[in-house]
ModelCIF file with pLDDT and N, C-alpha, C, O atoms, coordinates in Angstrom:
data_MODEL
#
_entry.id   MODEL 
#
_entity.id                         1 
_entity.type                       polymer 
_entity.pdbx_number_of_molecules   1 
#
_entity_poly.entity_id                      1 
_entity_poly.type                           'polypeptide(L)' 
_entity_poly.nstd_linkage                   no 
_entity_poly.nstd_monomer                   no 
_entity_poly.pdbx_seq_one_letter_code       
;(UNK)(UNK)(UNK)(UNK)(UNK)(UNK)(UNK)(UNK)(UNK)(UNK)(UNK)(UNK)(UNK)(UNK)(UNK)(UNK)
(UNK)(UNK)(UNK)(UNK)(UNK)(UNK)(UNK)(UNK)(UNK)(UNK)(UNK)(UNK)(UNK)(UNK)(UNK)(UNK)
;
_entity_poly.pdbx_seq_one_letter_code_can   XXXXXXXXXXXXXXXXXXXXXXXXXXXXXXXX 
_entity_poly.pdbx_strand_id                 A 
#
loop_
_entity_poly_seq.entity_id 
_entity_poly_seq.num 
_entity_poly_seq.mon_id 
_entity_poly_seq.hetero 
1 1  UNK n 
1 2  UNK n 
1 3  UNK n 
1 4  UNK n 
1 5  UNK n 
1 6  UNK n 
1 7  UNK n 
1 8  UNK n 
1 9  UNK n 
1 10 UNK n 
1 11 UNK n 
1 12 UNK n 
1 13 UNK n 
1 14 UNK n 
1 15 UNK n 
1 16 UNK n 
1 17 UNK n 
1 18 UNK n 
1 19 UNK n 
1 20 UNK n 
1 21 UNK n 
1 22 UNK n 
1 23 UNK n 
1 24 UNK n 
1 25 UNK n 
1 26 UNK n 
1 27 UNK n 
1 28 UNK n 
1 29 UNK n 
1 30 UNK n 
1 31 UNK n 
1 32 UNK n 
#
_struct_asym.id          A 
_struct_asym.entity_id   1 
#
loop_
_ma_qa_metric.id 
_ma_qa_metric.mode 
_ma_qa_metric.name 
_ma_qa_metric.software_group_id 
_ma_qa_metric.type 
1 global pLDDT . pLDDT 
2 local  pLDDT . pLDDT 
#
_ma_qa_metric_global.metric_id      1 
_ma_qa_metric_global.metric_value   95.38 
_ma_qa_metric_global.model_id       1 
_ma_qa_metric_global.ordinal_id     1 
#
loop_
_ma_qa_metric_local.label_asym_id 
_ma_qa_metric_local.label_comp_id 
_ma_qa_metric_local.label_seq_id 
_ma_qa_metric_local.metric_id 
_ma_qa_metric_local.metric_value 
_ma_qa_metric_local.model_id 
_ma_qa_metric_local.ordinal_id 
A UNK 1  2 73.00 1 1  
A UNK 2  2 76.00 1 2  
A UNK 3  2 80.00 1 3  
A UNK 4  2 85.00 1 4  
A UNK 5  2 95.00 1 5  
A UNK 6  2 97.00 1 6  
A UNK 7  2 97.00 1 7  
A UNK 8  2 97.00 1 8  
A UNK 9  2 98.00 1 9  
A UNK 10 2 98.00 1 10 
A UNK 11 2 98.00 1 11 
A UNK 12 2 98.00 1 12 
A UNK 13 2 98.00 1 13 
A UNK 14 2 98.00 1 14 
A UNK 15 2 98.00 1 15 
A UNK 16 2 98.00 1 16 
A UNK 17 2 98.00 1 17 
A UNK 18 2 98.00 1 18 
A UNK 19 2 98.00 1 19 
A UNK 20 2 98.00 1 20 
A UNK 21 2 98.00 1 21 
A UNK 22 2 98.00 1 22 
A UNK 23 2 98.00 1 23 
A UNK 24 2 98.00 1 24 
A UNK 25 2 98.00 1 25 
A UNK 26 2 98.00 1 26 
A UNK 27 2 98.00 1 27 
A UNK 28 2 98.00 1 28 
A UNK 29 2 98.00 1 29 
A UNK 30 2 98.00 1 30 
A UNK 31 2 98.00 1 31 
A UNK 32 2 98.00 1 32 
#
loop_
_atom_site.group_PDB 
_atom_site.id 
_atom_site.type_symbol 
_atom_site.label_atom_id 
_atom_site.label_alt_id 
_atom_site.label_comp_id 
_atom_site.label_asym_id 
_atom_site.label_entity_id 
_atom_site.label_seq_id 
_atom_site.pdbx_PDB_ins_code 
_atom_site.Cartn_x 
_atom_site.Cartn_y 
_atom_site.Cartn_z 
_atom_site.occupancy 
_atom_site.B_iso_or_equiv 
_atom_site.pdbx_formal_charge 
_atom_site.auth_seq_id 
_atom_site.auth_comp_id 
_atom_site.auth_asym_id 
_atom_site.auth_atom_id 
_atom_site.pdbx_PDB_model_num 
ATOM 1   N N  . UNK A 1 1  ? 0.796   -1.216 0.000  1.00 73.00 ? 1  UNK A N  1 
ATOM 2   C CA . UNK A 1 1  ? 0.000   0.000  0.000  1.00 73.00 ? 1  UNK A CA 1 
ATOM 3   C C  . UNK A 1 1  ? 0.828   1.265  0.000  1.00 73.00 ? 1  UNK A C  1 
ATOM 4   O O  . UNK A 1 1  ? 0.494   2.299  -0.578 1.00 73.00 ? 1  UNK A O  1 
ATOM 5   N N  . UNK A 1 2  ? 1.947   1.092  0.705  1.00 76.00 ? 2  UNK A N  1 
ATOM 6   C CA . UNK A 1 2  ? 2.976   2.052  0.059  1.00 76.00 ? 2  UNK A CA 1 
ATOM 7   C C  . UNK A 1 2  ? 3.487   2.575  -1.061 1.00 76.00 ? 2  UNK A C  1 
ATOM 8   O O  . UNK A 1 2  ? 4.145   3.615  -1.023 1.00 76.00 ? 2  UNK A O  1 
ATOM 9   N N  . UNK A 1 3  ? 3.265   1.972  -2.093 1.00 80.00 ? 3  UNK A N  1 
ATOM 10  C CA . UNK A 1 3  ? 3.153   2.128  -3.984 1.00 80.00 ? 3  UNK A CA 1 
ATOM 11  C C  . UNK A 1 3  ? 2.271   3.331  -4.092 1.00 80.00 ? 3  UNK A C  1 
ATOM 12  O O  . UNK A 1 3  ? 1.390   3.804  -3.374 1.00 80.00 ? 3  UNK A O  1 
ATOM 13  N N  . UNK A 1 4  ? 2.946   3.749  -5.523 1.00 85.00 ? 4  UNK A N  1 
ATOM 14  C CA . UNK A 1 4  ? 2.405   4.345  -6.496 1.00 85.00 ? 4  UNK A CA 1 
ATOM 15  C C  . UNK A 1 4  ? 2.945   5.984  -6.196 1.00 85.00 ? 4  UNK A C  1 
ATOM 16  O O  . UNK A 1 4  ? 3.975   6.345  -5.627 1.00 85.00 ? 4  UNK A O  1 
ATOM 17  N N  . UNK A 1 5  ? 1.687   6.934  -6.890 1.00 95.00 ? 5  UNK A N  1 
ATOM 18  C CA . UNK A 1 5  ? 2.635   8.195  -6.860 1.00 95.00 ? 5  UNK A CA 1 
ATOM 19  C C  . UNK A 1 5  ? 1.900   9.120  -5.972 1.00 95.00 ? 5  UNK A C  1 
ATOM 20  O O  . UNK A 1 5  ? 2.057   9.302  -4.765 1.00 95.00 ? 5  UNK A O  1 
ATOM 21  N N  . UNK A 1 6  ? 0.968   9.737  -6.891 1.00 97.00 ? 6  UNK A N  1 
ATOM 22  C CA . UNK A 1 6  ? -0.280  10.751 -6.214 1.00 97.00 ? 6  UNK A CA 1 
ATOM 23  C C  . UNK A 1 6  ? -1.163  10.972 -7.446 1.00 97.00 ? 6  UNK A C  1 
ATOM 24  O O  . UNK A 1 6  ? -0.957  10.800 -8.647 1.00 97.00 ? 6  UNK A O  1 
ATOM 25  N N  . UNK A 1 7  ? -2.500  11.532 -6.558 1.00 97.00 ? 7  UNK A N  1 
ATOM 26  C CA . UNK A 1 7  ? -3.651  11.854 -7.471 1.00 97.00 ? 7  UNK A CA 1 
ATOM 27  C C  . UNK A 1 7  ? -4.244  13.100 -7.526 1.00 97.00 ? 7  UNK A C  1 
ATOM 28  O O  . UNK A 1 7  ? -3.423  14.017 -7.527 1.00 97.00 ? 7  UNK A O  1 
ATOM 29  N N  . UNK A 1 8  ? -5.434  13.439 -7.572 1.00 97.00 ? 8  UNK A N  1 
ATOM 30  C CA . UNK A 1 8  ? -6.140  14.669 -7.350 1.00 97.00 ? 8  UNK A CA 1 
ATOM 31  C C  . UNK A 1 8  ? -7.541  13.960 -6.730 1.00 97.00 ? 8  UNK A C  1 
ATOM 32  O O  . UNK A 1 8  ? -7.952  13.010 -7.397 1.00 97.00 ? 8  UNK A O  1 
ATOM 33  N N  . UNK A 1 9  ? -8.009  14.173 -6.008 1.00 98.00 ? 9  UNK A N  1 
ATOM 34  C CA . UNK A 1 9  ? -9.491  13.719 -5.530 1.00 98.00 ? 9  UNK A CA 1 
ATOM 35  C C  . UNK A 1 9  ? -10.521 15.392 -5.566 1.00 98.00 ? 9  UNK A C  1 
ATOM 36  O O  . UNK A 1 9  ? -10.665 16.300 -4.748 1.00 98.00 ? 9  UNK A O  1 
ATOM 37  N N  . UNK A 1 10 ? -11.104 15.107 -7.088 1.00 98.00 ? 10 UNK A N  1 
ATOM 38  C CA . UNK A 1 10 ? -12.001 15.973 -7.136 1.00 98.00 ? 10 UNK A CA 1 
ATOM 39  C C  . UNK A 1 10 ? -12.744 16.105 -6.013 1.00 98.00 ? 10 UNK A C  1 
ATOM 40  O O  . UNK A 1 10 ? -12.835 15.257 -5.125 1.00 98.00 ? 10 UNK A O  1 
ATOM 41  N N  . UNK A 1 11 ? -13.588 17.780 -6.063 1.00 98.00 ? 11 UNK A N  1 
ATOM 42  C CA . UNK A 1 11 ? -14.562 17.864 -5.094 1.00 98.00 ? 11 UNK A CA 1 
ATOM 43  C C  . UNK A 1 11 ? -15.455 16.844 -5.387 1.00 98.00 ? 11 UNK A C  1 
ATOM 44  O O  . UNK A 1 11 ? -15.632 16.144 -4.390 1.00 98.00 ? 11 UNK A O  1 
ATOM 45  N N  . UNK A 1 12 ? -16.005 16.527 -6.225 1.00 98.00 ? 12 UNK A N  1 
ATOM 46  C CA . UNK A 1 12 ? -17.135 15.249 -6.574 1.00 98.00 ? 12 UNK A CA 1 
ATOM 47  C C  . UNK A 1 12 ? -16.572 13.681 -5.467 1.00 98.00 ? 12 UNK A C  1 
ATOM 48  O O  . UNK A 1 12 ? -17.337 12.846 -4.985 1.00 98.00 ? 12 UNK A O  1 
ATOM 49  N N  . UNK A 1 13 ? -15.670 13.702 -5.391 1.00 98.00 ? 13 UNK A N  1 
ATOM 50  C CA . UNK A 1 13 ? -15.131 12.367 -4.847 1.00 98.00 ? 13 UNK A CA 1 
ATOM 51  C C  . UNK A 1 13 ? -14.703 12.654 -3.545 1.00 98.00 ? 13 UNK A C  1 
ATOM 52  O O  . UNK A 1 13 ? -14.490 11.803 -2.682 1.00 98.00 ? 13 UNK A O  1 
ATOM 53  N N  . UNK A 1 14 ? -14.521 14.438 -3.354 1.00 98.00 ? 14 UNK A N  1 
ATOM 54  C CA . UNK A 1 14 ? -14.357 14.334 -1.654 1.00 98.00 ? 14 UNK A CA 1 
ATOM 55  C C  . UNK A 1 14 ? -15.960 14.665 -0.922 1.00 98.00 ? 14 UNK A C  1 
ATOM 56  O O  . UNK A 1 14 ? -16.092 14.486 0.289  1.00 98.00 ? 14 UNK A O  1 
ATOM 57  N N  . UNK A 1 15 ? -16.928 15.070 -1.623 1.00 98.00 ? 15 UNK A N  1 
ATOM 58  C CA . UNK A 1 15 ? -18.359 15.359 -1.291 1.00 98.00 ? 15 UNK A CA 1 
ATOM 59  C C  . UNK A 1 15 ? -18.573 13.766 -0.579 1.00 98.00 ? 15 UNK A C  1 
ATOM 60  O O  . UNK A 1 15 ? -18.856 13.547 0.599  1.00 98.00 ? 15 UNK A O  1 
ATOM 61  N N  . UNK A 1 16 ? -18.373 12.864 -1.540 1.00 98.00 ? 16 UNK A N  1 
ATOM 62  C CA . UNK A 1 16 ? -18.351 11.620 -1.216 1.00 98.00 ? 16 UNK A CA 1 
ATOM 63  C C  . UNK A 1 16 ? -17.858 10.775 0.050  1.00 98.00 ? 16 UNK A C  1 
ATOM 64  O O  . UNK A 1 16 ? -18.488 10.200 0.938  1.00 98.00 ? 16 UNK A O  1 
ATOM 65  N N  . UNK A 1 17 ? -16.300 10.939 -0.244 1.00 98.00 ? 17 UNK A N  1 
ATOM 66  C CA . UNK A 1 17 ? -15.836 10.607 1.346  1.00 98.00 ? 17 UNK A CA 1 
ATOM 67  C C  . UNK A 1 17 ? -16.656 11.343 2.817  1.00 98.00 ? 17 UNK A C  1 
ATOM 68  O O  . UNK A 1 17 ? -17.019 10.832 3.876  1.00 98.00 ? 17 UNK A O  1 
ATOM 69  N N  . UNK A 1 18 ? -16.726 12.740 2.294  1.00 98.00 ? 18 UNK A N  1 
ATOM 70  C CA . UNK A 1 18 ? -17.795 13.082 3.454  1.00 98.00 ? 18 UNK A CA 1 
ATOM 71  C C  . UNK A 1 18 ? -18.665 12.572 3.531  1.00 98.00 ? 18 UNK A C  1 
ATOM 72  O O  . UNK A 1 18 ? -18.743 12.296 4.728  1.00 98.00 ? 18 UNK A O  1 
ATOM 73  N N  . UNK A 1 19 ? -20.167 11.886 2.650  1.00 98.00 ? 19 UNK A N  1 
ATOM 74  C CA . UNK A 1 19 ? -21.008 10.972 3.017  1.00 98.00 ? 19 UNK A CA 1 
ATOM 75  C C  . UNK A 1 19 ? -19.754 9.855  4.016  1.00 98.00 ? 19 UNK A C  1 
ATOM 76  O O  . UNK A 1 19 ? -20.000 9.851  5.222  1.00 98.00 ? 19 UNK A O  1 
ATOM 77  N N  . UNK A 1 20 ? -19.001 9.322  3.749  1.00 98.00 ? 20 UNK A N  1 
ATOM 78  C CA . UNK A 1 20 ? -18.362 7.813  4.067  1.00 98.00 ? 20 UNK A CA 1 
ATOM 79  C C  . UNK A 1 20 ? -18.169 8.553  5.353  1.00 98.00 ? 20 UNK A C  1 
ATOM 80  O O  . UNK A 1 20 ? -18.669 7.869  6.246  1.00 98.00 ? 20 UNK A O  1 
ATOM 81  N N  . UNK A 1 21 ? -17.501 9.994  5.973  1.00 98.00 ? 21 UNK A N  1 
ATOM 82  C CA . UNK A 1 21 ? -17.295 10.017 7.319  1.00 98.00 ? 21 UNK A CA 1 
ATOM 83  C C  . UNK A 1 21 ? -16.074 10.338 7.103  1.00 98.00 ? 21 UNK A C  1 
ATOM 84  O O  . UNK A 1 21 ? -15.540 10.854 8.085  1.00 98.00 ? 21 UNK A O  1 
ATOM 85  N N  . UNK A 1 22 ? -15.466 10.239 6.254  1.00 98.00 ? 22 UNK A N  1 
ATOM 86  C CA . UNK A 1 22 ? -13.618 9.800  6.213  1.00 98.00 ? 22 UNK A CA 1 
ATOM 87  C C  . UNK A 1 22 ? -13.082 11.104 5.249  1.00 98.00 ? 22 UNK A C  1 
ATOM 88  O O  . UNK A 1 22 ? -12.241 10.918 4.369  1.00 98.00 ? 22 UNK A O  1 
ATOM 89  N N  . UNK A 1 23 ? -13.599 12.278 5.489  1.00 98.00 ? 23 UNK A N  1 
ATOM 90  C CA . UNK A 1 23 ? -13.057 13.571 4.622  1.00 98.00 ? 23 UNK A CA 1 
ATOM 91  C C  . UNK A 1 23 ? -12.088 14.063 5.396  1.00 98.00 ? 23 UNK A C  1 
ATOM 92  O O  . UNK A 1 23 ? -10.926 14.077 4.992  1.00 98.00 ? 23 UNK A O  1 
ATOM 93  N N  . UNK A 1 24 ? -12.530 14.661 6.950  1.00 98.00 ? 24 UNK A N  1 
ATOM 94  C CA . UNK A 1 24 ? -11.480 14.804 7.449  1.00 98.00 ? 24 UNK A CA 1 
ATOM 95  C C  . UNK A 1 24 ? -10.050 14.090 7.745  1.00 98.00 ? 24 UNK A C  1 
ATOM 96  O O  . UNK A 1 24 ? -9.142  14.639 8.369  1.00 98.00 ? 24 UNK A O  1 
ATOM 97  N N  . UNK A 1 25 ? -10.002 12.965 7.276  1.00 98.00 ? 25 UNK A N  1 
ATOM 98  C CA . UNK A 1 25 ? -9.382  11.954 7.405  1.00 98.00 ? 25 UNK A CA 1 
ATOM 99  C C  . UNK A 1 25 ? -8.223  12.085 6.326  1.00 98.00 ? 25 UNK A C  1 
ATOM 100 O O  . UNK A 1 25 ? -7.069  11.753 6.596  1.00 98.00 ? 25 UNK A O  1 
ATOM 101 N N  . UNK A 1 26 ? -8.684  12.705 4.806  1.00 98.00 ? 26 UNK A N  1 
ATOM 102 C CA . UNK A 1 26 ? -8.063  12.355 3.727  1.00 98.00 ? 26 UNK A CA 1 
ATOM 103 C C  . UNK A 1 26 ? -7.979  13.759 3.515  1.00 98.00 ? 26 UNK A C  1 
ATOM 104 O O  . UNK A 1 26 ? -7.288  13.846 2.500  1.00 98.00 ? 26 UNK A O  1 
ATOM 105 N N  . UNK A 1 27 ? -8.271  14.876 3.871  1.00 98.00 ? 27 UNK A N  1 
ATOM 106 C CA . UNK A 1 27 ? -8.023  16.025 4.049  1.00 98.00 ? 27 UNK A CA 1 
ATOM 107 C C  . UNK A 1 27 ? -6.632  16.303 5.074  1.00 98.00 ? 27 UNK A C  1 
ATOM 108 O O  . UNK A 1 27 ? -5.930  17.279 4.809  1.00 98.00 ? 27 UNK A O  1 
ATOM 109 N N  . UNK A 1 28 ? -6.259  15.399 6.264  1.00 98.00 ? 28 UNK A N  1 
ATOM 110 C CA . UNK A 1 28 ? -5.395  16.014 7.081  1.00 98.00 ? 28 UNK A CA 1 
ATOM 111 C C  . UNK A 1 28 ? -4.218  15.169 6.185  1.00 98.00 ? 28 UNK A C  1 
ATOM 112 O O  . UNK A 1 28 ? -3.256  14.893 6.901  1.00 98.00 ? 28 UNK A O  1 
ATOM 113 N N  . UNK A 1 29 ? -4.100  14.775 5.015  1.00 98.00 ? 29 UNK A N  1 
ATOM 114 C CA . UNK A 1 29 ? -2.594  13.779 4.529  1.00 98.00 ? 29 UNK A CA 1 
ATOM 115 C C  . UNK A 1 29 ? -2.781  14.775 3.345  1.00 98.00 ? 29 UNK A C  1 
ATOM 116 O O  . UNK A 1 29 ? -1.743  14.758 2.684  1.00 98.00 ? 29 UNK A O  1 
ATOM 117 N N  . UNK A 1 30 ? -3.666  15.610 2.831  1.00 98.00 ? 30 UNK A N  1 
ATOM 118 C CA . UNK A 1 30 ? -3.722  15.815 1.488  1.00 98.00 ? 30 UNK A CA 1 
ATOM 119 C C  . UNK A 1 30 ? -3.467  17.810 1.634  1.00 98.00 ? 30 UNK A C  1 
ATOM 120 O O  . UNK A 1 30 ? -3.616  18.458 2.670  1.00 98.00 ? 30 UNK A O  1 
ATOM 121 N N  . UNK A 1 31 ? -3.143  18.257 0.525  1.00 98.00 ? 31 UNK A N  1 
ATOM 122 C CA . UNK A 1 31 ? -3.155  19.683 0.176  1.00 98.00 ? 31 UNK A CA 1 
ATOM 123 C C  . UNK A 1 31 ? -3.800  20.338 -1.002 1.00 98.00 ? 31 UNK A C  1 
ATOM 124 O O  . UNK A 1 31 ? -3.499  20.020 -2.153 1.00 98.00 ? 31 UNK A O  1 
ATOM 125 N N  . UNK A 1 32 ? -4.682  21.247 -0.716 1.00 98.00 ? 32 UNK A N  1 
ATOM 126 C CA . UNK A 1 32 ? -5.284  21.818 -1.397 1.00 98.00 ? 32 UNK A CA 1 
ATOM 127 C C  . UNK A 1 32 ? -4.872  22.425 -2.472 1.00 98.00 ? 32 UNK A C  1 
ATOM 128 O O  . UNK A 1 32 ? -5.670  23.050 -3.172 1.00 98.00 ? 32 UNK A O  1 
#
């Protein structure tokens, strides 16, 4: 799970993780 490079997680796909609960989650590793 350590692989690979990086992505972009559109707002469409972080609206999402917020339904899942887990935005703040992928927000505190990620930069705007």
């Amino acid at each position: 799970g350590n692989d690979g490079a990086f992505l972009g997680v559109a707002p469409n796909g972080m609206n999402v993780l917020d339904e899942a609960g887990v935005r703040a989650a992928v927000e505190a590793v990620s930069v705007r």
